[in-house]
Protein backbone atom coordinates (compact mmCIF):
# COMPACT_ATOMS: atom_id res chain seq x y z
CA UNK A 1 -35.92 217.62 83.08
CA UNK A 2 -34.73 218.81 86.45
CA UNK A 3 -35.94 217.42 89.70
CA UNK A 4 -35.84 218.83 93.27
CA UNK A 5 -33.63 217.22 95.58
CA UNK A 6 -35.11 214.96 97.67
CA UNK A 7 -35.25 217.52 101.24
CA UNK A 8 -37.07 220.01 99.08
CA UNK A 9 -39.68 217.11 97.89
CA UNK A 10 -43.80 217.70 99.03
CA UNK A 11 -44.01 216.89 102.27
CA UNK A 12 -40.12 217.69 103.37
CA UNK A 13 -39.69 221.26 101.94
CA UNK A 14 -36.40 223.17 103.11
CA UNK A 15 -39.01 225.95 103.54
CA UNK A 16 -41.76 226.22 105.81
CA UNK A 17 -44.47 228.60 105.97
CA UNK A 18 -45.95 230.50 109.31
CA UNK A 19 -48.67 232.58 109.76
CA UNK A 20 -48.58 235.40 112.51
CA UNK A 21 -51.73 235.59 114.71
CA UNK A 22 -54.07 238.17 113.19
CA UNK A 23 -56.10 236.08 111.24
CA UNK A 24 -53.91 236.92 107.85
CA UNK A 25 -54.44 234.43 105.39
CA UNK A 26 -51.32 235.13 103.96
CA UNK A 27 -48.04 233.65 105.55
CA UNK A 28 -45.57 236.27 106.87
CA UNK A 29 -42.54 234.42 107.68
CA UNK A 30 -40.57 232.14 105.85
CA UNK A 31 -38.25 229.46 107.00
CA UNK A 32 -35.45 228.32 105.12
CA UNK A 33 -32.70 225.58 105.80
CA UNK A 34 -29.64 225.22 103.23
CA UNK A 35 -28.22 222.24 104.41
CA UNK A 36 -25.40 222.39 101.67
CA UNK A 37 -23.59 224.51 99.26
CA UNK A 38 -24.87 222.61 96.32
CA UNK A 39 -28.37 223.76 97.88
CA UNK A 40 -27.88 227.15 98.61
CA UNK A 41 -26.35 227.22 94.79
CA UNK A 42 -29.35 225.67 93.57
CA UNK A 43 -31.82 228.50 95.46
CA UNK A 44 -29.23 231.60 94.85
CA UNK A 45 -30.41 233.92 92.72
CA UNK A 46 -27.05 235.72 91.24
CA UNK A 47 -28.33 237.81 88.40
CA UNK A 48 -30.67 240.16 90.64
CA UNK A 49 -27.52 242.63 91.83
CA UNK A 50 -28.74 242.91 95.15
CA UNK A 51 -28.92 239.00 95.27
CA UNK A 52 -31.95 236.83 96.05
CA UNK A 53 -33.13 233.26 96.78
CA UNK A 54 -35.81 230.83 94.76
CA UNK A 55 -38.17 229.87 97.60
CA UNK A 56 -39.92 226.69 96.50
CA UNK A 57 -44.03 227.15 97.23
CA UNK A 58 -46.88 226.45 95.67
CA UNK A 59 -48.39 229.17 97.45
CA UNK A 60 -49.40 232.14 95.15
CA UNK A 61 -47.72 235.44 95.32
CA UNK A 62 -48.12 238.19 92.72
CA UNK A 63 -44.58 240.23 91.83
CA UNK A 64 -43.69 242.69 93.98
CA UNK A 65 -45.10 241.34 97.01
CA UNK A 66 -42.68 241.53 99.85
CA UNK A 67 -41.92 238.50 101.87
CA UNK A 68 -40.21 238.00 105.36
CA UNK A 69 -37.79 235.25 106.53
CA UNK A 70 -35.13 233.60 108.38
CA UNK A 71 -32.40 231.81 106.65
CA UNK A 72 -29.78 228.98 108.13
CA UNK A 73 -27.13 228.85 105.31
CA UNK A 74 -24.54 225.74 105.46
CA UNK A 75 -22.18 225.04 108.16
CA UNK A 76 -23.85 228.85 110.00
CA UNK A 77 -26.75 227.48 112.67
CA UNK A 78 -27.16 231.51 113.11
CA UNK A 79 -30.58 232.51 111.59
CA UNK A 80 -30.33 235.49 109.17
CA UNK A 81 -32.95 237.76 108.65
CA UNK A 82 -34.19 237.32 104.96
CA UNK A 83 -36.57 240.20 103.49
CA UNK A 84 -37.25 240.80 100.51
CA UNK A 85 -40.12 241.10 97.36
CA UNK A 86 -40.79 238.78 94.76
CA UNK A 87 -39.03 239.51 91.44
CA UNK A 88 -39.80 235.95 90.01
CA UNK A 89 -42.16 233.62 89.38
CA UNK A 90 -41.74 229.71 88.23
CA UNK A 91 -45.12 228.57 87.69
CA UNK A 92 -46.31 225.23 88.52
CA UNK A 93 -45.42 222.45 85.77
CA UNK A 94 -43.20 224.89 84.21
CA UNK A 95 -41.70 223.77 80.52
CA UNK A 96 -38.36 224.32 81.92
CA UNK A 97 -39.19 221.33 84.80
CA UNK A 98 -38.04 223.22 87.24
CA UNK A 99 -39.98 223.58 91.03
CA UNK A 100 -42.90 226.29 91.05
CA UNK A 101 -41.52 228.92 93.11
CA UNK A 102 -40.79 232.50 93.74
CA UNK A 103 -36.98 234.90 93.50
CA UNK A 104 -36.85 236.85 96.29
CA UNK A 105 -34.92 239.80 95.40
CA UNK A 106 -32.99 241.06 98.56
CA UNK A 107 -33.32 244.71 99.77
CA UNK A 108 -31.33 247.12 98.76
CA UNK A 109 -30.21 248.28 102.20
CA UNK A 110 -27.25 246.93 104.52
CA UNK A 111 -29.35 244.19 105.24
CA UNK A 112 -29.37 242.81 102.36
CA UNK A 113 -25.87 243.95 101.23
CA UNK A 114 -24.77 241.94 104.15
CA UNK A 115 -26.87 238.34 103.71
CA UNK A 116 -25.51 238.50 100.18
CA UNK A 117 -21.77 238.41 101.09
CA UNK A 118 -22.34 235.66 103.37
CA UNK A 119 -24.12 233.79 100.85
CA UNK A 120 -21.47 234.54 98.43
CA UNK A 121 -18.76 233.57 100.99
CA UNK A 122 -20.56 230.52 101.78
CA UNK A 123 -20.61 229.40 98.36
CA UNK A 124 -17.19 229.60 97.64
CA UNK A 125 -16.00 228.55 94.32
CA UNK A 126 -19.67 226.98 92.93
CA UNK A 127 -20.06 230.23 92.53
CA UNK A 128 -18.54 230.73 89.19
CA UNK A 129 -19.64 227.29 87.91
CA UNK A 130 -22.28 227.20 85.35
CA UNK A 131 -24.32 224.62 87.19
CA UNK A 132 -28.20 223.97 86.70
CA UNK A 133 -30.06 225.88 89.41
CA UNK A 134 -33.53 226.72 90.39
CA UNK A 135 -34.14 229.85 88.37
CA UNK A 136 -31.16 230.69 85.36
C-alpha cells in the first residue's frame, strides 16, 4: 500500500485551495508546491499527451470540470500558470491505496505545451523510470 509523503499529509498538503470573492462555493485557484523531482514525478501525469498533474483533494469534482492554478516546480520559485480539466478521478480509500485526488489534464494550447516541457525538463531522467506514482 502506498502512502503520501509526509508534505502532502492532512493538514500540510502541497496544494492549497482559494476561493475568489463572489460567494462561489467552489474553489477557483489551486496552489501547488513541488518541492522535489521525486514529487513532481509522483503528481505527473505522463500518459495524458498533453500532460497533466494528480492534485491531491478531497474536494469533489466531477470529470471534465476545469480547474485553475499556479504551480512552483523544483529548483523554479517562478509560478506557472496551471489550467486545465479533470480527466481523473482517485476516489477516497481507493483499493489501489493511493491519495483521493484528481488528473488535471493540461490544455491543449501553448500554454500547456509549454508547462509540460518544463515539467519534463525538470524531471530529467525519473522520467523514464518505472517508479510508483500517484495515478499509473
Amino acid at each position: 500500500m502506498s502512502t503520501a509523503p509526509p508534505s502532502t499529509l492532512a493538514g500540510n498538503s502541497m496544494w492549497s485551495e482559494s476561493v475568489l470573492s463572489g460567494g462561489s462555493a467552489r474553489p477557483t485557484v489551486l496552489q501547488l508546491r513541488l518541492d522535489t523531482p521525486l514529487e513532481l514525478y509522483q503528481a505527473y501525469i505522463s500518459v495524458f499527451t498533453e500532460g497533466g498533474l494528480f492534485v491531491q483533494t478531497s474536494r469533489e469534482y466531477q470529470l471534465g470540470d476545469e480547474l485553475y492554478g499556479l504551480l512552483t516546480l523544483p529548483q523554479d520559485n517562478k509560478r506557472h500558470p496551471l489550467i486545465g480539466n479533470v480527466a481523473w478521478i482517485t476516489p477516497a480509500n481507493s483499493p489501489t491505496g493511493r491519495p483521493q485526488g484528481v488528473g488535471v489534464r493540461f490544455t491543449t494550447d501553448e500554454r500547456g505545451a509549454i508547462l509540460k516541457q518544463k515539467i519534463e525538463t525538470a524531471l530529467g531522467p525519473l522520467l523514464g523510470t518505472k517508479r510508483t506514482n500517484y495515478t499509473v
